[in-house]
C-alpha atoms as a PDB file:
ATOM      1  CA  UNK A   1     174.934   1.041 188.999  1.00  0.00           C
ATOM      2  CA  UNK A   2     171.300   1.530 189.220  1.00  0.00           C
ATOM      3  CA  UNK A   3     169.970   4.129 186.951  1.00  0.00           C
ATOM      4  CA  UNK A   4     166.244   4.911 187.073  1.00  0.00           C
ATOM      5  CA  UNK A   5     164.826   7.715 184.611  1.00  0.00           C
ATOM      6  CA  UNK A   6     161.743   9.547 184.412  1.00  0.00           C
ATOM      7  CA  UNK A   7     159.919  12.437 183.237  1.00  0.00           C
ATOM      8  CA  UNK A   8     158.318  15.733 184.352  1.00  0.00           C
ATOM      9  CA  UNK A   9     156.219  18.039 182.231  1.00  0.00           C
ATOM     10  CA  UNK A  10     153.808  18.058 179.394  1.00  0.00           C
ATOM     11  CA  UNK A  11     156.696  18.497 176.761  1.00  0.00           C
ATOM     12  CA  UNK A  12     154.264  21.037 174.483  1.00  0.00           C
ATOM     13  CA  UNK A  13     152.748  24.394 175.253  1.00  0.00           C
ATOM     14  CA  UNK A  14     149.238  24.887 173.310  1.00  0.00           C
ATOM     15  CA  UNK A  15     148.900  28.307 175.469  1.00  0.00           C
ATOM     16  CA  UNK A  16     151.943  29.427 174.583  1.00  0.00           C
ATOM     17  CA  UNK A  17     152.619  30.453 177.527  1.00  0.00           C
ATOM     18  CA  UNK A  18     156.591  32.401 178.160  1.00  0.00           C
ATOM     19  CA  UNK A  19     157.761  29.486 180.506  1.00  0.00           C
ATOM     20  CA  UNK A  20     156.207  25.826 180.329  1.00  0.00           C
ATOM     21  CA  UNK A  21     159.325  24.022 181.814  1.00  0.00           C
ATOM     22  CA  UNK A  22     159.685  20.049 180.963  1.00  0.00           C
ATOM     23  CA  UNK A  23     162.380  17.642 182.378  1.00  0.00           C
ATOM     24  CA  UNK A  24     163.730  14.368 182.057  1.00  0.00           C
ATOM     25  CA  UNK A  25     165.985  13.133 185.248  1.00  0.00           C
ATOM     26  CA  UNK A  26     168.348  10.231 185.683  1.00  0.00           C
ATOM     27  CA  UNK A  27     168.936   9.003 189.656  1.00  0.00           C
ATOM     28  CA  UNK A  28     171.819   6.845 189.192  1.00  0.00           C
ATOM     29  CA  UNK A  29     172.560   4.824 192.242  1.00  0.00           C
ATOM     30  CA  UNK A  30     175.094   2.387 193.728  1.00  0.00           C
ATOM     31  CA  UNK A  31     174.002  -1.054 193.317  1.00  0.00           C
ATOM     32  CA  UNK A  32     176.085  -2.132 196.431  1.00  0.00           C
ATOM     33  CA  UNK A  33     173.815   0.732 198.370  1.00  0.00           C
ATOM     34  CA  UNK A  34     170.388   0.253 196.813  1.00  0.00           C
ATOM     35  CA  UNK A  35     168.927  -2.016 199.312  1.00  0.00           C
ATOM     36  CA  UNK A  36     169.883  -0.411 202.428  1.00  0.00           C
ATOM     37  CA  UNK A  37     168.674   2.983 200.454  1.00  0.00           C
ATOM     38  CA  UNK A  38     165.242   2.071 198.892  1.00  0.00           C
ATOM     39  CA  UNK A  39     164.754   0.473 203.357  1.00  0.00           C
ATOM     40  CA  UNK A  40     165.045   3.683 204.629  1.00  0.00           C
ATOM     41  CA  UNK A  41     163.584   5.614 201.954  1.00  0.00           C
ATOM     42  CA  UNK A  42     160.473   3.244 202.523  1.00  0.00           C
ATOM     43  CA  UNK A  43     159.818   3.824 205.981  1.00  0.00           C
ATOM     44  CA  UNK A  44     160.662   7.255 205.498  1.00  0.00           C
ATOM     45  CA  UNK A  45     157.289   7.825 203.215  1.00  0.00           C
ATOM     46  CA  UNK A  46     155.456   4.966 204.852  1.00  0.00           C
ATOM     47  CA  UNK A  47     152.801   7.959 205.805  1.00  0.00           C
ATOM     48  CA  UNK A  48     153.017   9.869 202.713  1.00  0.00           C
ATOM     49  CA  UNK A  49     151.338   7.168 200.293  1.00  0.00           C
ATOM     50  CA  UNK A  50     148.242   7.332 198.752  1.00  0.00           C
ATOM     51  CA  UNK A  51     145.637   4.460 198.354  1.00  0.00           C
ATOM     52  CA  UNK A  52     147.237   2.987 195.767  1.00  0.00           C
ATOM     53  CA  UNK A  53     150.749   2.766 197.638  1.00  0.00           C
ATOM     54  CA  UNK A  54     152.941   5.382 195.083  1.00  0.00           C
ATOM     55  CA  UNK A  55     154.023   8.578 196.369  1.00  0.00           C
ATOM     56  CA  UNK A  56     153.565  11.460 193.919  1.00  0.00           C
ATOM     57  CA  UNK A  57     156.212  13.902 193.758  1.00  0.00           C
ATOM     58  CA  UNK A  58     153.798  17.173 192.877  1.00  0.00           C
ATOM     59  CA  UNK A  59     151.974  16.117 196.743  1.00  0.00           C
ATOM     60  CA  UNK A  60     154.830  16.915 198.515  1.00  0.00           C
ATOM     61  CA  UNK A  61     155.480  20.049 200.181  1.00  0.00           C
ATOM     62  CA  UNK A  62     158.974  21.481 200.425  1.00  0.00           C
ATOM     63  CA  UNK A  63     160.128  19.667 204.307  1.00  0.00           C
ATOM     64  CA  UNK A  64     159.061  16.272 202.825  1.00  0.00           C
ATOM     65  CA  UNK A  65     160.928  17.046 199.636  1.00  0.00           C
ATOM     66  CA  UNK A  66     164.244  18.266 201.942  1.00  0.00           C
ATOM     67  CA  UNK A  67     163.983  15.301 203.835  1.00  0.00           C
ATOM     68  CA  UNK A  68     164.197  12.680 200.981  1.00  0.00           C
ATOM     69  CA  UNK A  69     167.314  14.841 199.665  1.00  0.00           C
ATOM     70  CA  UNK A  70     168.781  14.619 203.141  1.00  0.00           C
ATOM     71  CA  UNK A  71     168.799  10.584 202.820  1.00  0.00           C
ATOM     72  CA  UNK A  72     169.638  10.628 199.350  1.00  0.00           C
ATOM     73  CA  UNK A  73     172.744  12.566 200.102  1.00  0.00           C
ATOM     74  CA  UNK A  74     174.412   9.553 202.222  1.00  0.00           C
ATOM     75  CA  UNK A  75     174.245   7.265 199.563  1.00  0.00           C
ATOM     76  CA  UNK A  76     176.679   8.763 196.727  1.00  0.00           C
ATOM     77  CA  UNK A  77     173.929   9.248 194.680  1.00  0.00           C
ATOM     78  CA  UNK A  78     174.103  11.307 191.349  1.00  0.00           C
ATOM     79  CA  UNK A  79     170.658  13.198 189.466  1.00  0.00           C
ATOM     80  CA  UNK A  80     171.319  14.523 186.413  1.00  0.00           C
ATOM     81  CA  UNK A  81     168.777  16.413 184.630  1.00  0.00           C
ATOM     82  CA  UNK A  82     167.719  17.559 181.183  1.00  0.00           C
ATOM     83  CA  UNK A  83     165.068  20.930 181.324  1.00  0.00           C
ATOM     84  CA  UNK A  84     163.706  22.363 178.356  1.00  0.00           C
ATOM     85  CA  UNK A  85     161.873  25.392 178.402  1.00  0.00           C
ATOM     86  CA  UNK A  86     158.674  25.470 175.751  1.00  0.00           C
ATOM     87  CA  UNK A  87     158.453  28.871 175.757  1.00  0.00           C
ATOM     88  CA  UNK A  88     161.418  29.229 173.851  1.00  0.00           C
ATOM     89  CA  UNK A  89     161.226  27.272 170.800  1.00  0.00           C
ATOM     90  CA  UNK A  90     157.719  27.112 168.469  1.00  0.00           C
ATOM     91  CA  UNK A  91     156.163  24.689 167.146  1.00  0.00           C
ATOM     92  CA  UNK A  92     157.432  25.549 163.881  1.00  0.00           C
ATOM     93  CA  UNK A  93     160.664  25.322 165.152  1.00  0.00           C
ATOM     94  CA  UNK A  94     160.429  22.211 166.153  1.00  0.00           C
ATOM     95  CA  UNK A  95     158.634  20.477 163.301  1.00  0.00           C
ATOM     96  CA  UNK A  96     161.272  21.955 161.462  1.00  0.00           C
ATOM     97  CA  UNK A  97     164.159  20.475 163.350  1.00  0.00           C
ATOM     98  CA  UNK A  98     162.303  16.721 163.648  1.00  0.00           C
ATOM     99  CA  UNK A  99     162.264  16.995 159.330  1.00  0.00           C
ATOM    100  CA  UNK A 100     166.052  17.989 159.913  1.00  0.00           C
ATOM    101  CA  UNK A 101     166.009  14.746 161.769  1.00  0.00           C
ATOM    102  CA  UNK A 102     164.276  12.323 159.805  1.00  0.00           C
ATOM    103  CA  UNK A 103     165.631  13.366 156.205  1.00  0.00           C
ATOM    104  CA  UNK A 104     169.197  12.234 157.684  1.00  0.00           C
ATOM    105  CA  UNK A 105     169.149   9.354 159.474  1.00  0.00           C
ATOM    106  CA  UNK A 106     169.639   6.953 156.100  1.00  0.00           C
ATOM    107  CA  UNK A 107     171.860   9.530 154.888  1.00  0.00           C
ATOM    108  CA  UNK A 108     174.038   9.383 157.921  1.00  0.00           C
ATOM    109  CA  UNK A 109     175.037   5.581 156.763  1.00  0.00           C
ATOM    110  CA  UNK A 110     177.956   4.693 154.402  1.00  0.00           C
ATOM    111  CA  UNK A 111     177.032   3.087 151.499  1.00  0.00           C
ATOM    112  CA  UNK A 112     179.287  -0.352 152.450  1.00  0.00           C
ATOM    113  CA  UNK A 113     176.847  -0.992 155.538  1.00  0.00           C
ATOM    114  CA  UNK A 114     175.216  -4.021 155.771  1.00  0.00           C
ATOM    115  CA  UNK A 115     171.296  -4.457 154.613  1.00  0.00           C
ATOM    116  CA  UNK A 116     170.168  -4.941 157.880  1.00  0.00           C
ATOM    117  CA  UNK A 117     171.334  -1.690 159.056  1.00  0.00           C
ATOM    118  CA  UNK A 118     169.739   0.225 156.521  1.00  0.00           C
ATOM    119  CA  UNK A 119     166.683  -1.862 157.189  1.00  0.00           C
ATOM    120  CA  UNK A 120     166.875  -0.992 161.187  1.00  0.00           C
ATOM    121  CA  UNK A 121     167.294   2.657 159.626  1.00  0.00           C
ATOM    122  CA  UNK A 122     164.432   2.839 157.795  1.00  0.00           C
ATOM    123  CA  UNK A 123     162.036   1.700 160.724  1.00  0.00           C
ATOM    124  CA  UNK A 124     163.791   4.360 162.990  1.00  0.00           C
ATOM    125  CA  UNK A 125     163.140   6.740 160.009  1.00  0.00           C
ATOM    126  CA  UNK A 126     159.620   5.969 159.697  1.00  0.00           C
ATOM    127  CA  UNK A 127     158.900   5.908 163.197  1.00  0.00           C
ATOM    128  CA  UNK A 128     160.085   9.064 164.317  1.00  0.00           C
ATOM    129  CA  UNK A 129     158.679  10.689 161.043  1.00  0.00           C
ATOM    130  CA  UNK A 130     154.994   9.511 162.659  1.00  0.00           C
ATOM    131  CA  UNK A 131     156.009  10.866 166.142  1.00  0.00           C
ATOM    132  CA  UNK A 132     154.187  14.061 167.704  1.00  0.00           C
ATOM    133  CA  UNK A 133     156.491  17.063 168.473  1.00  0.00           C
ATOM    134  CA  UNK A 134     156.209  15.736 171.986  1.00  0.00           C
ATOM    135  CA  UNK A 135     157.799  12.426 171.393  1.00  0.00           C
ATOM    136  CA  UNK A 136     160.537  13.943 169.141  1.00  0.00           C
ATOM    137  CA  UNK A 137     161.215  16.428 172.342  1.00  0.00           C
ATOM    138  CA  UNK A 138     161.132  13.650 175.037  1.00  0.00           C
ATOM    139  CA  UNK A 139     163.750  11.604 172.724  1.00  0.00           C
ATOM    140  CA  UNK A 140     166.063  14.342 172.219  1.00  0.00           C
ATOM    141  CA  UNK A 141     166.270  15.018 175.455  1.00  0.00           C
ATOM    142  CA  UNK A 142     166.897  11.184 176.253  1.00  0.00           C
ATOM    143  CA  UNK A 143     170.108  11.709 173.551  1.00  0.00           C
ATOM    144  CA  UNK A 144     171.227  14.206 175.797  1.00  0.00           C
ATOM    145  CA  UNK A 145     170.648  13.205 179.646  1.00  0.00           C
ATOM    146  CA  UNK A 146     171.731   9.399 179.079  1.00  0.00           C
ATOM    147  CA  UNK A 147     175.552  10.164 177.795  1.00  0.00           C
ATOM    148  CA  UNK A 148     175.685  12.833 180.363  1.00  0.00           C
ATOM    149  CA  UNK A 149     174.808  10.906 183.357  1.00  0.00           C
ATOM    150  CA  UNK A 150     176.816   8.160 182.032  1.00  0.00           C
ATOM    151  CA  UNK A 151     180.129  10.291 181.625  1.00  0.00           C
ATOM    152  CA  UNK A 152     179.706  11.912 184.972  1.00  0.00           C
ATOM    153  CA  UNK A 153     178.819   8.221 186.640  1.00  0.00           C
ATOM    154  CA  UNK A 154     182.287   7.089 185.198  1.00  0.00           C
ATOM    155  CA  UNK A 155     184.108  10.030 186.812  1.00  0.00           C
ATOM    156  CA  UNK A 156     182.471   9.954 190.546  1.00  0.00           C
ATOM    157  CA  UNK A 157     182.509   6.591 190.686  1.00  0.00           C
ATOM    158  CA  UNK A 158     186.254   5.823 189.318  1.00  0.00           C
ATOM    159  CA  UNK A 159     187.427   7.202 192.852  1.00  0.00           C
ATOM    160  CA  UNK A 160     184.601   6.532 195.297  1.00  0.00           C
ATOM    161  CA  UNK A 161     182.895   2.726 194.356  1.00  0.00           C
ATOM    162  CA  UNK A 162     185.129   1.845 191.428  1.00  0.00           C
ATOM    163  CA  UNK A 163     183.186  -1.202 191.656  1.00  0.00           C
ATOM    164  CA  UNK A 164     179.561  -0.208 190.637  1.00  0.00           C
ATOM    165  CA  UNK A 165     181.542   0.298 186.859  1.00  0.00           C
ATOM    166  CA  UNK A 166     181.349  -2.905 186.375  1.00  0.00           C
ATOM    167  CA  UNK A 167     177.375  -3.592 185.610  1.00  0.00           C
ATOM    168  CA  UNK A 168     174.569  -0.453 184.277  1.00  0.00           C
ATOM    169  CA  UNK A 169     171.050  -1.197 184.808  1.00  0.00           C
ATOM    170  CA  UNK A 170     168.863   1.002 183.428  1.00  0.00           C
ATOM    171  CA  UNK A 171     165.592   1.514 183.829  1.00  0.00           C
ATOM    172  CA  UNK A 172     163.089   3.979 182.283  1.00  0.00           C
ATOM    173  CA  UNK A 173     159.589   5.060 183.345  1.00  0.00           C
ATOM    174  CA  UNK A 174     157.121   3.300 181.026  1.00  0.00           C
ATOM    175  CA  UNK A 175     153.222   3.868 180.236  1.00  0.00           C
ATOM    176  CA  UNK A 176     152.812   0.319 179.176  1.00  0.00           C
ATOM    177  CA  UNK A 177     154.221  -2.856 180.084  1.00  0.00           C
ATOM    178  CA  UNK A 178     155.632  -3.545 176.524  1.00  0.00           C
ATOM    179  CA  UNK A 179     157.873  -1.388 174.679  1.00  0.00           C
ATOM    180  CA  UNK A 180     156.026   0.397 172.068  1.00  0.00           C
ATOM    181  CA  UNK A 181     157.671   1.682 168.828  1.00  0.00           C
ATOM    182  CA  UNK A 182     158.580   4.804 169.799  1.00  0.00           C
ATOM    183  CA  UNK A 183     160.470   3.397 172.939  1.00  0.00           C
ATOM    184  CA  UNK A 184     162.677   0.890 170.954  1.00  0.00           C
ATOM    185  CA  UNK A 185     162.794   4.156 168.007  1.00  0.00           C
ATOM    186  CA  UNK A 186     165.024   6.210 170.626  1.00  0.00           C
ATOM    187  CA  UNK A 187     166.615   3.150 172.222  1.00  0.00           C
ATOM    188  CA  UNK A 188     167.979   1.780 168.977  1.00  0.00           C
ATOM    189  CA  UNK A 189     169.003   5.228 168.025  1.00  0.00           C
ATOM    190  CA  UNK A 190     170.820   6.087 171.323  1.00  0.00           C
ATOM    191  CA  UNK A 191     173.817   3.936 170.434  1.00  0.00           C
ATOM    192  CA  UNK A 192     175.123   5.532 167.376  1.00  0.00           C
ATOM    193  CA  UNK A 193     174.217   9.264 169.142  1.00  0.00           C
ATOM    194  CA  UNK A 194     176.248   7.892 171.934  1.00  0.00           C
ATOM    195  CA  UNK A 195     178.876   6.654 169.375  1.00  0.00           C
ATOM    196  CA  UNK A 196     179.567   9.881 167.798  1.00  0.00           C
ATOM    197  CA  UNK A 197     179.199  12.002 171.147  1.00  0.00           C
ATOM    198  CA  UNK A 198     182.201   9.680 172.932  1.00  0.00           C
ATOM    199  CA  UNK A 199     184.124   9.562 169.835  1.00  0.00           C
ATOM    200  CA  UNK A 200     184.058  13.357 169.765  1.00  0.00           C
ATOM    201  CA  UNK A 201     184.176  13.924 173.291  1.00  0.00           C
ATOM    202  CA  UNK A 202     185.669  10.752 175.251  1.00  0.00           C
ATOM    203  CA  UNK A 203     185.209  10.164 178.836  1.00  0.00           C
ATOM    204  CA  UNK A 204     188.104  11.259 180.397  1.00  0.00           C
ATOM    205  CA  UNK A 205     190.050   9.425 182.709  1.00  0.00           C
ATOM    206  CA  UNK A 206     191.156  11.440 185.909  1.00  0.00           C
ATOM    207  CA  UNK A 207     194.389  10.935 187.756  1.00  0.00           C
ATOM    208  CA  UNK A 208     193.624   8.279 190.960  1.00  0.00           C
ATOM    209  CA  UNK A 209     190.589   6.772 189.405  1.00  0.00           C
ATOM    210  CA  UNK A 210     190.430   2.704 189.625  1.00  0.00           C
ATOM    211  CA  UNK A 211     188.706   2.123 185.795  1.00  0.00           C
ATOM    212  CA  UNK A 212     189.491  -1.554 185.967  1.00  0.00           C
ATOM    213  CA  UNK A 213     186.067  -2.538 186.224  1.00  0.00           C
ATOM    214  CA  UNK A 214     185.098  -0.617 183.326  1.00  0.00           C
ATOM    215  CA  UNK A 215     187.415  -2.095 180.913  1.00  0.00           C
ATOM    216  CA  UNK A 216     185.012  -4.313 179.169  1.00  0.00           C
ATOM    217  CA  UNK A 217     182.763  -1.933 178.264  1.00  0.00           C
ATOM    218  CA  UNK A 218     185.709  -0.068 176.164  1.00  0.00           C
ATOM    219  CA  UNK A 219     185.829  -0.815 172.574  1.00  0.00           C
ATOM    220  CA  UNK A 220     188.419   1.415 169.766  1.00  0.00           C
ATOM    221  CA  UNK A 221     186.805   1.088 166.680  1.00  0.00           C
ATOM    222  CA  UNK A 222     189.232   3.637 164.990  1.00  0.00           C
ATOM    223  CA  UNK A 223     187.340   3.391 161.362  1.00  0.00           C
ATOM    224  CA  UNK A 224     184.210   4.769 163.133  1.00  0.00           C
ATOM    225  CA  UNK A 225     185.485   7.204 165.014  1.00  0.00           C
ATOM    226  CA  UNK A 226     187.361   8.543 161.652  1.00  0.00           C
ATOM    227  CA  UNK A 227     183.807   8.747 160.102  1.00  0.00           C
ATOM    228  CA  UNK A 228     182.138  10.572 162.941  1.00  0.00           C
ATOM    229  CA  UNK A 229     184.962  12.881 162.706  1.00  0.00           C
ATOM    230  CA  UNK A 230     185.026  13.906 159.085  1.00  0.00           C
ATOM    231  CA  UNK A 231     181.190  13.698 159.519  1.00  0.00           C
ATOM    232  CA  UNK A 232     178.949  15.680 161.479  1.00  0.00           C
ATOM    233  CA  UNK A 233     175.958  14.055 161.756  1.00  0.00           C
ATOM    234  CA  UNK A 234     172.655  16.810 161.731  1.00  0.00           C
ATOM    235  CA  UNK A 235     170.952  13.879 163.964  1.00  0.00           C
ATOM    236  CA  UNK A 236     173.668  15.006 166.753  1.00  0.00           C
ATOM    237  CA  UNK A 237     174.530  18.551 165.695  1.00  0.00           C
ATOM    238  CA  UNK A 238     171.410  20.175 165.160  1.00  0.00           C
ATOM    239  CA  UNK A 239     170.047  18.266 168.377  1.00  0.00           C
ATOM    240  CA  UNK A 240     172.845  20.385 169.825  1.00  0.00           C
ATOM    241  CA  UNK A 241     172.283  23.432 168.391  1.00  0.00           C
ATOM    242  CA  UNK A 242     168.652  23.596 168.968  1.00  0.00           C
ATOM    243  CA  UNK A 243     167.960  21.681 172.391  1.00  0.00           C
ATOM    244  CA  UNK A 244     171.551  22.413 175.097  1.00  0.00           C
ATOM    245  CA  UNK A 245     170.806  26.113 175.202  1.00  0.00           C
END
């Protein structure tokens, strides 16, 4: 699988304004299909490209935008999508809920972890403790859209291309050509969210699905999972509470 994420929005609202709508969206799609896709899809826009060669999304009008769907839709693709709307939570609010955030992630560790992952911690810690409400927004939402798209992936897939489970290649939208700090913050931090949302909430395996290919990406670490679940973690749970309404 092919999974390419980006953004939409300006993930604040200094008007305050009753609806400022942001989004993050994942386009997952088969690797087996990509070339054949990303042919057609070229010389579909080969007029709609401005001097630099990119097609912006906010230029097209609603036929252009129907007609991409159109092509998208005989390729088994999947978009999954994250919206928040800024007109429902202040900025109060949110500084609030990063402090939530940043007080806990060293005391979401056991004591009997290793130095080097209280070290890893502690940068996480002090990096999103320097991020703007805007960063802390975009990341949340990545802790959300990247477990969903990757649970609903496993399911469509399982009985349609059982094959594209066995490789994920991810790729998200960057400003700069190295990964800053806040980029490897919320990458780094992904995996234990992840941990404690699947050990909560596994993917379930449907009846007729071929999950063969996705074996080796299954791991039971049953001491984990029994401290996520006498645990909840207020880097998951009040993520939850404040951002999937």
């Amino acid at each position: 699988m092919d999974i390419f994420i980006d953004e939409s929005g300006i993930f604040r609202n200094p008007a305050n304004k009753d609806n400022v709508a942001s989004c993050i969206a994942a386009l997952a799609v088969a690797t087996t299909k990509k070339k054949d896709l990303f042919k057609q899809f070229k010389a579909l826009t080969r007029n709609w490209r401005d001097k630099n060669g990119e097609i912006k999304g906010s230029k097209l009008d609603e036929p252009q935008i129907a007609t991409i769907i159109s092509l998208l839709r005989k390729f088994d693709v999947i978009l999954e999508l994250i919206v928040i709307d800024l007109g429902l939570h202040t900025e109060e609010e949110i500084t609030k809920f990063k402090e939530i955030q940043v007080n806990n992630i060293i005391g979401d560790i056991p004591p009997d972890h290793s130095p080097d992952v209280l070290k890893r911690a502690m940068v996480i810690q002090s990096v999103f403790a320097s991020m703007s409400n805007q960063l802390v927004i975009q990341a949340n939402l990545m802790f959300l859209l990247i477990p969903r798209i990757l649970f609903h992936m496993v399911l469509y897939y399982a009985r349609r291309i059982a094959e594209e489970l066995q490789w994920f290649y991810w790729m998200v939208d960057a400003k700069n050509e190295s990964k800053n700090a806040y980029e490897d913050a919320w990458s780094t931090a992904l995996y234990p969210v992840m941990a404690g949302q699947t050990a909560k909430n596994p993917i379930p395996f449907v009846e007729g699905g071929d999950y063969s290919y996705f074996e080796k990406f299954e791991q039971l670490d049953t001491e984990a999972i029994r401290r996520i679940e006498t645990a909840d973690s207020p880097l998951l749970g009040k993520q939850r509470e404040l951002w999937s309404s």
